[in-house]
Protein backbone atom coordinates (compact mmCIF):
# COMPACT_ATOMS: atom_id res chain seq x y z
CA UNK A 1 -15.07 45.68 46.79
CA UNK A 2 -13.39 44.44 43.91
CA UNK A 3 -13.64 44.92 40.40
CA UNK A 4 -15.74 42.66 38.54
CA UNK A 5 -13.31 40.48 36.34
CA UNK A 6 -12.75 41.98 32.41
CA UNK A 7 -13.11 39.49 29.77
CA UNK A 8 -9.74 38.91 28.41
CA UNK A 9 -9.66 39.85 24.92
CA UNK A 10 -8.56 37.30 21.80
CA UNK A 11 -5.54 37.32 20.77
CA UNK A 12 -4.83 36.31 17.36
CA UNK A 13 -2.83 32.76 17.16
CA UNK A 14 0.51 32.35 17.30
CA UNK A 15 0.95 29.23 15.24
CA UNK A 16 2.91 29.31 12.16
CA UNK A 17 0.63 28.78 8.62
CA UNK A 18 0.85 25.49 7.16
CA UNK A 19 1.20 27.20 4.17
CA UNK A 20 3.78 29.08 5.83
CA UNK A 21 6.42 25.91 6.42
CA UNK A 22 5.43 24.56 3.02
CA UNK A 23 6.45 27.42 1.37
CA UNK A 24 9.62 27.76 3.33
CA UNK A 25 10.30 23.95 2.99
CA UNK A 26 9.97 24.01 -0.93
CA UNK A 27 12.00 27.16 -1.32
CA UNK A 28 14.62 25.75 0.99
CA UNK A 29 14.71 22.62 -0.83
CA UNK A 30 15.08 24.16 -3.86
CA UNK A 31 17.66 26.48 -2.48
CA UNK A 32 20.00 23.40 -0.92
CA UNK A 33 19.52 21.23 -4.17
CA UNK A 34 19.51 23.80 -7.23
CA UNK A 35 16.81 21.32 -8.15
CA UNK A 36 13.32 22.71 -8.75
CA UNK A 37 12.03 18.87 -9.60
CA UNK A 38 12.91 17.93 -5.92
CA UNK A 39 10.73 20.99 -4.43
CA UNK A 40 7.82 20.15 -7.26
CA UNK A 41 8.16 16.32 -5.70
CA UNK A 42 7.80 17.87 -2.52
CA UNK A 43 4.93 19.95 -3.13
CA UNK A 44 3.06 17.18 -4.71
CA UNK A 45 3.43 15.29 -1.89
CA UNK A 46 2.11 18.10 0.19
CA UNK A 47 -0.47 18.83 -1.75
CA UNK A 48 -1.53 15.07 -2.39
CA UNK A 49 -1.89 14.56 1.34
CA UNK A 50 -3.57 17.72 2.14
CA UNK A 51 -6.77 15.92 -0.64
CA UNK A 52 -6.67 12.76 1.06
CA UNK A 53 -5.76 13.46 4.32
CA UNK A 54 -9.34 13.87 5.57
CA UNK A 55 -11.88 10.86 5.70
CA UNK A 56 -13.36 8.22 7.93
CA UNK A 57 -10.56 5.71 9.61
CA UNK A 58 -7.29 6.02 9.02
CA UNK A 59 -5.73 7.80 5.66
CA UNK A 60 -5.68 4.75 3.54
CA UNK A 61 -6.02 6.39 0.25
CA UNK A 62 -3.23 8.73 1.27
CA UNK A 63 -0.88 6.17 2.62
CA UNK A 64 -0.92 3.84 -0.41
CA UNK A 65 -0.78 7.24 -2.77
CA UNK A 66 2.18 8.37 -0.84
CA UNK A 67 3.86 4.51 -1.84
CA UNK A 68 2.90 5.62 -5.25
CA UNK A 69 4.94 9.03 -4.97
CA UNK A 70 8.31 7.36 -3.37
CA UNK A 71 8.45 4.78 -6.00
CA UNK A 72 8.17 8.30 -8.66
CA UNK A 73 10.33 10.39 -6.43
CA UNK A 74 12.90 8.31 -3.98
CA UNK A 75 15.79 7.93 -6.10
CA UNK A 76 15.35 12.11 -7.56
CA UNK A 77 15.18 12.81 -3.35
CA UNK A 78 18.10 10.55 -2.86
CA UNK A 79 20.29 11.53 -4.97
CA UNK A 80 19.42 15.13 -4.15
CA UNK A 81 20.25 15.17 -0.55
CA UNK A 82 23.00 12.68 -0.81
CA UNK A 83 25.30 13.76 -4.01
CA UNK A 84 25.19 9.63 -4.79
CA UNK A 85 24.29 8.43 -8.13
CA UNK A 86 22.14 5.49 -8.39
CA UNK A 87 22.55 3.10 -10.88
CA UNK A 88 19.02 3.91 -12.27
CA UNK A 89 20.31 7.67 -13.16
CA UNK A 90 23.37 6.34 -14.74
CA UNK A 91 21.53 4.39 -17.48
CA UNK A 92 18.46 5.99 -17.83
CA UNK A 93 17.25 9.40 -19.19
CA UNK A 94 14.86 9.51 -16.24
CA UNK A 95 13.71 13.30 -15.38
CA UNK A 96 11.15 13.40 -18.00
CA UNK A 97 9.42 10.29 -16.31
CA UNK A 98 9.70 11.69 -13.05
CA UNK A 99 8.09 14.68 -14.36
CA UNK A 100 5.23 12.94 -16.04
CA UNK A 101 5.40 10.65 -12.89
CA UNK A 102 4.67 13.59 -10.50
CA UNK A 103 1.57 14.88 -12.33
CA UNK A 104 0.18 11.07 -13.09
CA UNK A 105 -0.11 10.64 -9.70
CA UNK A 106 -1.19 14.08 -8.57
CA UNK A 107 -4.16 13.56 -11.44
CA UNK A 108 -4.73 10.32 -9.46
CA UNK A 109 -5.31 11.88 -5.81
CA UNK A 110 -7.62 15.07 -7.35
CA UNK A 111 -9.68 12.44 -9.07
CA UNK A 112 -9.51 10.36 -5.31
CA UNK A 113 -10.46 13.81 -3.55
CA UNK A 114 -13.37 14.56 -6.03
CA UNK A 115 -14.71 10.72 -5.76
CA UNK A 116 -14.69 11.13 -1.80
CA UNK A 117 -16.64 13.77 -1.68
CA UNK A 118 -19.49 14.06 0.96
CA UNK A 119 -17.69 10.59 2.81
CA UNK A 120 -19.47 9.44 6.14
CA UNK A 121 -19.71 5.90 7.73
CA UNK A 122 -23.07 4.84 8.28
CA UNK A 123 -25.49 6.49 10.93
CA UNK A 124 -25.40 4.97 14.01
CA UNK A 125 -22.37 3.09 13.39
CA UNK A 126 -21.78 0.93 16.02
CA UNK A 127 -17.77 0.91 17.16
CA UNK A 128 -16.48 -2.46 18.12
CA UNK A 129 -17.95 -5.83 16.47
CA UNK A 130 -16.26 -8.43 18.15
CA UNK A 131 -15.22 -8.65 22.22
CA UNK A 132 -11.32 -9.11 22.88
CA UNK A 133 -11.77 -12.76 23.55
CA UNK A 134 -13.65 -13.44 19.82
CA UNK A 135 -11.15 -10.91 18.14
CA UNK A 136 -8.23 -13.59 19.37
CA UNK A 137 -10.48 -16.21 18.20
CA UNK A 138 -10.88 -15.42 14.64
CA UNK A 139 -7.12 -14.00 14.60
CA UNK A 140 -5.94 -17.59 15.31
CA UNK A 141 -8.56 -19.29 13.37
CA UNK A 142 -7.62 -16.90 10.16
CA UNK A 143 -3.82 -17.00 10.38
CA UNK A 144 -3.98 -21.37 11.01
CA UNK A 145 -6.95 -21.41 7.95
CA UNK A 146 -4.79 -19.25 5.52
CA UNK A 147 -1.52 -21.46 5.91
CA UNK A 148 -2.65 -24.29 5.70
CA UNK A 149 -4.70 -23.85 2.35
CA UNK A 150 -1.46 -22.03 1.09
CA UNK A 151 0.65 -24.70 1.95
CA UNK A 152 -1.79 -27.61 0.54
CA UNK A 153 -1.71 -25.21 -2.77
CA UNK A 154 1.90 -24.83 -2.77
CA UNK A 155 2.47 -29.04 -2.25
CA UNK A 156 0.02 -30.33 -3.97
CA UNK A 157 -0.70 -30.01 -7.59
CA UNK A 158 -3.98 -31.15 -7.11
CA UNK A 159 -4.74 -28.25 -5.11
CA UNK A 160 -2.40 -26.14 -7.20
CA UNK A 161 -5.63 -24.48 -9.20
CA UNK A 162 -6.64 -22.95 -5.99
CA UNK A 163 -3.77 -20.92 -5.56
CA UNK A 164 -5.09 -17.73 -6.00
CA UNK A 165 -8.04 -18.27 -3.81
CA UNK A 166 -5.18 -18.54 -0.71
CA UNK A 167 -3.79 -15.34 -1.73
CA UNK A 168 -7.15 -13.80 -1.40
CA UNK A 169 -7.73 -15.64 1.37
CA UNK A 170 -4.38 -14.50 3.27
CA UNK A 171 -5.43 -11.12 2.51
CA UNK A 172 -8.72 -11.44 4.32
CA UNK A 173 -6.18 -12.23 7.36
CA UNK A 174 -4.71 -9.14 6.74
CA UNK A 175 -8.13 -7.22 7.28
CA UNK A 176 -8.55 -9.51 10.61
CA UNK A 177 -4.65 -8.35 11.73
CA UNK A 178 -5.56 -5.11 11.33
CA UNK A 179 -8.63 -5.33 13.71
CA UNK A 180 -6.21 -6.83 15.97
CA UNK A 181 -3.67 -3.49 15.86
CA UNK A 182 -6.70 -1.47 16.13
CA UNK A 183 -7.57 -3.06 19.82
CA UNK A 184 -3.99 -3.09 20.66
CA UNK A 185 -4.35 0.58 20.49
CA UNK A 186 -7.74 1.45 21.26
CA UNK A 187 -9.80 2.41 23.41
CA UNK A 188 -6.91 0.69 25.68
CA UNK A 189 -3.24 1.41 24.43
CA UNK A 190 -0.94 -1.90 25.22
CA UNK A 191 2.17 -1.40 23.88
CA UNK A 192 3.92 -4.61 25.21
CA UNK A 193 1.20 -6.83 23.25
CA UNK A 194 1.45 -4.54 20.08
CA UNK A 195 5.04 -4.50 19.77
CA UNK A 196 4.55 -8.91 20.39
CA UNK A 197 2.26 -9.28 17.43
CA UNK A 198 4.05 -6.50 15.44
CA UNK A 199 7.80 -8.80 15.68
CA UNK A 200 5.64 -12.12 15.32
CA UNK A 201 4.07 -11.26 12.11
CA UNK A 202 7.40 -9.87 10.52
CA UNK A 203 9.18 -12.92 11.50
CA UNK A 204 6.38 -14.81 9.53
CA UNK A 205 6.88 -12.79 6.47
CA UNK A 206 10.92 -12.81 7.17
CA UNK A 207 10.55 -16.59 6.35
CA UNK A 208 8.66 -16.32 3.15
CA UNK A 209 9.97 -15.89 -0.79
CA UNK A 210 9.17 -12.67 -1.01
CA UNK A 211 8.94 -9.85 1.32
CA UNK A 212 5.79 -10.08 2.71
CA UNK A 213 6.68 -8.50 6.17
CA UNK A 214 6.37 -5.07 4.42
CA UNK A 215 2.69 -5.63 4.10
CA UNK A 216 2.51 -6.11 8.16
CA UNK A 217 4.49 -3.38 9.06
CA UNK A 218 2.24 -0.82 6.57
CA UNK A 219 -0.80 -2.49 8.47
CA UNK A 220 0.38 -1.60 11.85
CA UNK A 221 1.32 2.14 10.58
CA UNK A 222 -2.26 2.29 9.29
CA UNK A 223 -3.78 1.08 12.59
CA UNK A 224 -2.09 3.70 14.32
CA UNK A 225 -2.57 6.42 12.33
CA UNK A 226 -5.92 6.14 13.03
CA UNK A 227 -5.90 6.51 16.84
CA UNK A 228 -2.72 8.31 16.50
CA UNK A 229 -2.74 11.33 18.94
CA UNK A 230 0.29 13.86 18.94
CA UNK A 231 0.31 15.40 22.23
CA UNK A 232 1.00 11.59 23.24
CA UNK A 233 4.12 10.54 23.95
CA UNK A 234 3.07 6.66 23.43
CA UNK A 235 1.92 7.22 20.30
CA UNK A 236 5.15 8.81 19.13
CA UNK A 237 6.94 6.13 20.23
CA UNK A 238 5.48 3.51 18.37
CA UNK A 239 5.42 5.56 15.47
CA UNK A 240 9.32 5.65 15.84
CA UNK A 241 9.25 1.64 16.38
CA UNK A 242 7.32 1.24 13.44
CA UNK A 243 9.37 3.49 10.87
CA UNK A 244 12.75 1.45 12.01
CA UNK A 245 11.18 -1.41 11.74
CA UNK A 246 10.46 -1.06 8.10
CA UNK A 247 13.83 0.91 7.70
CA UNK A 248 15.60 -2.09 9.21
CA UNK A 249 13.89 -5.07 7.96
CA UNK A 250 14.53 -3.49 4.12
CA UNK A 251 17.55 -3.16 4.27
CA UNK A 252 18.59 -6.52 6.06
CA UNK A 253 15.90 -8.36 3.13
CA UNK A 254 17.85 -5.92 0.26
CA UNK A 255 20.75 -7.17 1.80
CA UNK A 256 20.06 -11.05 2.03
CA UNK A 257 17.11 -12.17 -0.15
CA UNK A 258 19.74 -13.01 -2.89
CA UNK A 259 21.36 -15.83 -0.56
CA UNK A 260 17.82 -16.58 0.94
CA UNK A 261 16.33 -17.15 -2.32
CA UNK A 262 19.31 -18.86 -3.79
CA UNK A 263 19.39 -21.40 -0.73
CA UNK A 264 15.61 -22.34 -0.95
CA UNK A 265 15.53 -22.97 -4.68
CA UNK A 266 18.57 -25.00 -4.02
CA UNK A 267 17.39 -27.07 -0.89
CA UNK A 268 13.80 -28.57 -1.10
CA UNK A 269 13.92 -29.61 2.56
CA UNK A 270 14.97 -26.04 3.58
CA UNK A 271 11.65 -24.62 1.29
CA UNK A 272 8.94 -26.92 3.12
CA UNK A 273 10.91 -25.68 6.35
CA UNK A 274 9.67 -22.30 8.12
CA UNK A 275 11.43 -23.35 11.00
CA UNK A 276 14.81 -23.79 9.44
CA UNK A 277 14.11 -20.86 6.96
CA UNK A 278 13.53 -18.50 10.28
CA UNK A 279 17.50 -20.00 11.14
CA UNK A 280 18.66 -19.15 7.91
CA UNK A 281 17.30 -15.43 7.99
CA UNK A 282 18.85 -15.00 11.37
CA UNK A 283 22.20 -16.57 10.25
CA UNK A 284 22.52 -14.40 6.98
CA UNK A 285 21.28 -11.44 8.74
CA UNK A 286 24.23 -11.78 11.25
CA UNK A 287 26.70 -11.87 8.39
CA UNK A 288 25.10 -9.27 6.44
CA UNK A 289 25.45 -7.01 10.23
CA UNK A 290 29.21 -8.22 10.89
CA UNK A 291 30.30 -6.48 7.63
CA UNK A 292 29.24 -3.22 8.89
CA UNK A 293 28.95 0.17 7.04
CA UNK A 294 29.69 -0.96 3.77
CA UNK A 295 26.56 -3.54 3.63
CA UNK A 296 24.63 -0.27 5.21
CA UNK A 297 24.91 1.50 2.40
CA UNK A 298 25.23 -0.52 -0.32
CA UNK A 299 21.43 -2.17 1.08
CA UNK A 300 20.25 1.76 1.00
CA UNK A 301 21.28 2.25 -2.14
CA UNK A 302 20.27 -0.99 -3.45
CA UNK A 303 16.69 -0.14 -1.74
CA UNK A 304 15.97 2.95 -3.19
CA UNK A 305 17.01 2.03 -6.53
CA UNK A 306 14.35 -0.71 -6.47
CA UNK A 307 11.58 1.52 -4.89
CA UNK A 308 12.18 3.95 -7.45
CA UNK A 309 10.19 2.55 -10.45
CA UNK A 310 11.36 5.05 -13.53
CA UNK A 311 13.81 2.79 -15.28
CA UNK A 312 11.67 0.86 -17.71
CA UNK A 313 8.78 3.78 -18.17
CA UNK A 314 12.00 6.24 -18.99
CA UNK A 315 13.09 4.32 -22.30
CA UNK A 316 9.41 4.04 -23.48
CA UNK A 317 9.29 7.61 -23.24
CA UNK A 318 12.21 8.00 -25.40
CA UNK A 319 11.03 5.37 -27.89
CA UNK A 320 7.25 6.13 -28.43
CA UNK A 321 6.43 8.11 -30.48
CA UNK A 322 9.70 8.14 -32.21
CA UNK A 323 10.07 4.49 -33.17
CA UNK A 324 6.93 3.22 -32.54
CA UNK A 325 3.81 5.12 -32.90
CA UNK A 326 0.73 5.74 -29.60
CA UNK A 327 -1.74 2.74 -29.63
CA UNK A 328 -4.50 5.05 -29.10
CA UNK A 329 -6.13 3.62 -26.49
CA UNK A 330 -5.55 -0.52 -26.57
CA UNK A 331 -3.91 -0.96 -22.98
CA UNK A 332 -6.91 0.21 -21.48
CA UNK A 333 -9.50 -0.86 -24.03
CA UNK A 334 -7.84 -4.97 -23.15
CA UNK A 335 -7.72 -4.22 -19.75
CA UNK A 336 -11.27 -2.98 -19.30
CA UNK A 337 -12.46 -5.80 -21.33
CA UNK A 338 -10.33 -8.34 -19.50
CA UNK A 339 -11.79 -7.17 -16.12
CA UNK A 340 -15.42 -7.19 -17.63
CA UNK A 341 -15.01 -10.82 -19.10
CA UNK A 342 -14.14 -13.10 -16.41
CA UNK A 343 -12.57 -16.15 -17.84
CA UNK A 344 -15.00 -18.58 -15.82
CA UNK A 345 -17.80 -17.31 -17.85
CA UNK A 346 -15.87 -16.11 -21.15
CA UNK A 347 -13.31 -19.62 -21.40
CA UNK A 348 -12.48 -18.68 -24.93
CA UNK A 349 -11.24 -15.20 -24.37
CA UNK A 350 -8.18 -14.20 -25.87
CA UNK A 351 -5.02 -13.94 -23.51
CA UNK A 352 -3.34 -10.36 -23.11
CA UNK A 353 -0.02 -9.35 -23.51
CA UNK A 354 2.16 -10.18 -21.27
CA UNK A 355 3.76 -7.24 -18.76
CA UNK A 356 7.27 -8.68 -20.28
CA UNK A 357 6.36 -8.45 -23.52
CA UNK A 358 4.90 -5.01 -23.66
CA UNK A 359 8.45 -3.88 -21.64
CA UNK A 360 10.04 -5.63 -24.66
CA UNK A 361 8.23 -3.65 -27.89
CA UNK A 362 7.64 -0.22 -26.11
CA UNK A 363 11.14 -0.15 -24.22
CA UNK A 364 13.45 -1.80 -26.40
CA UNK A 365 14.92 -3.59 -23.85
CA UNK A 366 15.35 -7.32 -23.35
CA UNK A 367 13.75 -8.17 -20.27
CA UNK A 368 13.16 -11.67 -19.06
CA UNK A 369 9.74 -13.18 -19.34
CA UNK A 370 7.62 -15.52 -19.18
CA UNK A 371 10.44 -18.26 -20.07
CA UNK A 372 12.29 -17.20 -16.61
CA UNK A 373 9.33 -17.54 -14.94
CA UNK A 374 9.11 -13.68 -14.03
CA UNK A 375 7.22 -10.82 -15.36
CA UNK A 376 8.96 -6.94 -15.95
CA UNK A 377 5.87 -3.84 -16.20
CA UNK A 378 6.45 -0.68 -16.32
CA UNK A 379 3.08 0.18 -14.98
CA UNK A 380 0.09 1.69 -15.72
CA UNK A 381 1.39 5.47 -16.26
CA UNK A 382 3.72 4.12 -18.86
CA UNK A 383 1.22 2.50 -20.21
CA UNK A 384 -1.31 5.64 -20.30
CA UNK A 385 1.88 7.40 -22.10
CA UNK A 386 2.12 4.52 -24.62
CA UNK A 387 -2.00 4.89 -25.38
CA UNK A 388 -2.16 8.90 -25.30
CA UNK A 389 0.92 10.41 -24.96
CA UNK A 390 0.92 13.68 -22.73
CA UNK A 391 -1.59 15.57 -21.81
CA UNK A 392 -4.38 12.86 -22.81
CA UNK A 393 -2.54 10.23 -20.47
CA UNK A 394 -4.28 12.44 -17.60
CA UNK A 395 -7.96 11.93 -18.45
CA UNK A 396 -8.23 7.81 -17.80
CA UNK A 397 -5.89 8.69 -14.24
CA UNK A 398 -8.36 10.93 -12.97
CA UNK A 399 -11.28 8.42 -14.34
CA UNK A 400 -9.08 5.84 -12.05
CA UNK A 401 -9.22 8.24 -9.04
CA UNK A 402 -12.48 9.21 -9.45
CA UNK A 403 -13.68 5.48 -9.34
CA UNK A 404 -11.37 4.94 -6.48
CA UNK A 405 -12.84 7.63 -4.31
CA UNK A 406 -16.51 6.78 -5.15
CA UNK A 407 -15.62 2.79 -3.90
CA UNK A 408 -14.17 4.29 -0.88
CA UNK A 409 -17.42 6.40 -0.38
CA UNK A 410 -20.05 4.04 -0.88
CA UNK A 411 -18.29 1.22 0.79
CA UNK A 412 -18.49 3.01 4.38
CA UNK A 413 -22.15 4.24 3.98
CA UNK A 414 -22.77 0.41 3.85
CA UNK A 415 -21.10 -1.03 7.18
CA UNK A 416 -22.50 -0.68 10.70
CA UNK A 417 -19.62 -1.46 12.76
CA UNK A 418 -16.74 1.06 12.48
CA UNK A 419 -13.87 -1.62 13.14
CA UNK A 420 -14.92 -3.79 10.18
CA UNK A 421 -15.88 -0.77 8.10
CA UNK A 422 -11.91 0.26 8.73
CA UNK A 423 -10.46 -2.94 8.66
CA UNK A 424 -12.36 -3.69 5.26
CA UNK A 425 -11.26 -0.43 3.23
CA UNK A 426 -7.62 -0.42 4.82
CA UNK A 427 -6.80 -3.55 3.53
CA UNK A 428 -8.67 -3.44 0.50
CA UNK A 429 -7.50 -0.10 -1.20
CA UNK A 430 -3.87 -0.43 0.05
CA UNK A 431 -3.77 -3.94 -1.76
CA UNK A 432 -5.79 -2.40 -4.79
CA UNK A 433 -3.69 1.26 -5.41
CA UNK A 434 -0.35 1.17 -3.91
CA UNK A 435 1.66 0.22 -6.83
CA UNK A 436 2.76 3.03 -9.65
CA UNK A 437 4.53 -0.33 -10.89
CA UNK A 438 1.36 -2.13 -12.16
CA UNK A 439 -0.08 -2.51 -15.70
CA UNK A 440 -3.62 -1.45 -16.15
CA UNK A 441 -5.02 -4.59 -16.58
CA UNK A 442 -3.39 -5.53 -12.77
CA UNK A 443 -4.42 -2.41 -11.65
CA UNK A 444 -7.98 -3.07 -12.45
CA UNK A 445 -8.26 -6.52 -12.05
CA UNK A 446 -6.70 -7.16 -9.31
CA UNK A 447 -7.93 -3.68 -7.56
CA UNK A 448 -11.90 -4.72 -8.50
CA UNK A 449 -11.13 -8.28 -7.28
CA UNK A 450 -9.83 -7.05 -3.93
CA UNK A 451 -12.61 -4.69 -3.34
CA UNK A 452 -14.97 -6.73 -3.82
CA UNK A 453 -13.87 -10.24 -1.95
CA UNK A 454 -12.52 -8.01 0.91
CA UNK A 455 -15.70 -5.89 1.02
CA UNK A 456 -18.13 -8.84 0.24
CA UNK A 457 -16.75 -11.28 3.14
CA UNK A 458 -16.44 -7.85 5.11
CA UNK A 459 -20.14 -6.69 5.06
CA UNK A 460 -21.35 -10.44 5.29
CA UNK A 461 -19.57 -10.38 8.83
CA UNK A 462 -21.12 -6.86 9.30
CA UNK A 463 -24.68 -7.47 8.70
CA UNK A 464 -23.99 -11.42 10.14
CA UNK A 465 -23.31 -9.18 13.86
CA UNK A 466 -25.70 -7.14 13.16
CA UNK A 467 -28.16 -9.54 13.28
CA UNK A 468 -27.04 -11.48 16.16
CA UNK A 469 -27.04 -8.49 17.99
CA UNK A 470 -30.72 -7.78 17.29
CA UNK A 471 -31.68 -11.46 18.41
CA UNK A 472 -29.74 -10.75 21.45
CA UNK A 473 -31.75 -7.51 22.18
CA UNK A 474 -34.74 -9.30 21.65
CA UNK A 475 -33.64 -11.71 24.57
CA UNK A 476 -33.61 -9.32 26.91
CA UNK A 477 -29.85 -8.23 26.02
CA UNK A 478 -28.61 -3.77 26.32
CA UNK A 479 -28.53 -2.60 22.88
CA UNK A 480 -24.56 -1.54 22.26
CA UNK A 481 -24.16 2.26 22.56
CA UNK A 482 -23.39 3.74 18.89
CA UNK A 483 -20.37 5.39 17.96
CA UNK A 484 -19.47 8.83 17.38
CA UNK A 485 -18.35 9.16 13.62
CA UNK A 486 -15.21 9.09 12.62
């Protein structure tokens, strides 16, 4: 006879703390760099994940929070790790931005975490809205719509008023790519197909003015993150694609978009050309790889001192309240009024000030303008600092947050189907709160405008399946099986 089995006893788990390796990596940090500001920017970005981490679909609010932080932190991290000095650190006072930076932004994902609070899709959510077959559909329909409106805009001035509307419509596209990296991955992973779109779209935005690509590549990163699983190999792969695909691309565009730009302006023919502008990104690209290590680095140094948006905020600093005195409040007071009074109902409202101009009295520098055709900000932290000044600066942030994290909430507990519902909010609060570089009045406007012509067009589709689906049910069709949640 043998003994009955004994229950084996727990043991207690042998994993190591998160709080554990956070401690060890900011002390070590510290330790290497004889820098506490490079552990503090490491902490914050700890910490500011570890609010925003958690949610329904993939961490949007975190991703576009974590742009945010690099364009605070990548040149203090760079220069930390590497001994290099970047150009910015040479001519700027720039650790008391950074500083101010760091707890902006940390005031921006506690206000995020607190708006959030209680998130949930919608009950019963339904997973998938459109088949494979209709997803390709509306892909191809969305991507031939978009270009061709932007391209009537672009060469025809009688079209040229409708410019914007193509930018908002091209972002719509976005929302539809990102359904389309969402199928790639799940519930079926193809990696072949992925990895086809993925180098199709960046090719697109290779050939453009500006570096649009980026925009593709985050999309892709947010798709997976979603379905991302660690204990698969697959995933990790892609993951690895992805990163040196955006490593790559930036520094080959850092490297070339001088001569690229140069030879459009230059060449009308070359400008209505996507065909011969795709040649000319694959000749300079060549060149810019045949000079070797030297173009390497001076791209990465070239790209981190344009991520790293401190050099205009840093002079304001040192200027107000010196030279010229807080405005108390008037950035944000014309902002919110500007957002609240749209011009097609208000056609005698005053313009603001331009981004240029504000650089200009609050900087002391010279930047070009409006008469170059460009537009310099210093964004809307700087701006808080201009209104406020320190700690006051804090309060509208965390309003910002706050607001941000309530859209996020109540835009989910309106959609039934999960893949719009994810596709809608990725898209729309990357676009709206990625950039520590824009003005309040940008931030706002161009955040509400996104939110709600994403969201709108989004829950039309929605509710539009919705009730197809129910007239197909009453036909005799299976009700689709709901979705777990999220």
């Amino acid at each position: 006879m043998t003994a009955a089995a004994q229950p084996i006893a727990p043991t207690r788990s042998s994993r190591i703390p998160p709080g554990a390796i956070a401690f060890v990596v900011l002390l070590g940090s510290w330790a290497y760099t004889s820098d506490w500001l490079v552990a503090f920017a490491l902490g914050t970005l700890m910490l500011g994940w570890r609010l925003l981490r958690e949610g329904p679909g993939t961490p949007v609010l975190a991703v576009a929070w974590t742009y945010q932080w690099a364009q605070v932190s990548a040149g203090l991290v760079y220069m930390a790790f590497t001994g290099d000095t970047l150009d910015t650190a040479v001519d700027a006072d720039w650790r008391p931005m950074v500083e101010i930076g760091l707890v902006a932004i940390l005031a921006l994902a506690l206000g995020m975490r607190f708006g959030m609070r209680g998130v949930r899709p919608m009950a019963g959510a339904v997973e998938s809205a459109l088949s494979w077959r209709q997803l390709i559909m509306v892909y191809a329909l969305a991507t031939i719509v978009a270009a061709v409106f932007l391209e009537l805009t672009v060469s025809f001035a009688a079209f040229a008023g409708l410019y914007q509307g193509a930018v908002f419509l091209a972002f719509g596209r976005l929302a539809v790519l990102y359904l389309l990296f969402r199928r790639l991955l799940r519930p079926k992973l193809r990696p072949g197909w992925f990895a086809l779109v993925l180098a199709f779209e960046v090719s697109l935005g290779l050939a453009s003015y500006f570096a649009s690509f980026r925009e593709v590549i985050i999309i892709a990163a947010l798709a997976l993150l979603e379905a991302f699983d660690r204990r698969k190999l697959s995933h990790w792969l892609i993951a690895a694609g992805i990163a040196a695909s955006l490593g790559i691309t930036s520094l080959v565009w850092t490297g070339i978009k001088g001569d690229f730009r140069e030879a459009q302006d230059q060449d009308v023919a070359l400008a209505a050309s996507r065909e011969h502008k795709v040649e000319l990104v694959e000749q300079l690209a060549g060149e810019w790889f045949a000079r070797g290590r030297p173009a390497v680095q001076a791209s990465v140094r070239k790209t981190v001192d344009r991520l790293w948006q401190v050099y205009y905020p840093s002079f304001a600093l040192k200027r107000v309240p010196r030279e010229v005195a807080h405005t108390g409040g008037t950035f944000l007071l014309n902002a919110i009024v500007h957002v609240v009074t749209p011009r097609f109902f208000f056609a005698d409202k005053d313009d603001l000030m331009s981004d240029s101009d504000k650089v200009r009295r609050y900087s002391g520098l010279n930047v070009a303008g409006a008469e170059r055709n460009t537009s310099i900000a210093f964004g809307y932290v700087a701006e808080s600092y201009v209104d406020f000044g320190m700690p006051l600066l804090l309060l509208p942030i965390l309003g910002l947050g706050f607001a941000v994290g309530w859209a996020f909430k109540r835009m989910w507990r309106l959609f039934v189907h999960v893949d719009i519902a994810t596709g809608a909010t990725a898209i729309s609060f990357w676009l709206a709160i990625y950039l520590f570089e824009r003005s309040w009045d940008r931030t706002l406007g161009v955040g509400l405008t996104t939110l709600l012509f994403i969201g709108a067009a989004a829950l039309v589709l929605d509710r539009s399946l919705v009730e197809i689906g129910a007239l197909g049910r009453r036909g005799g069709a299976p009700a689709p099986a709901p979705a777990p949640a999220p």
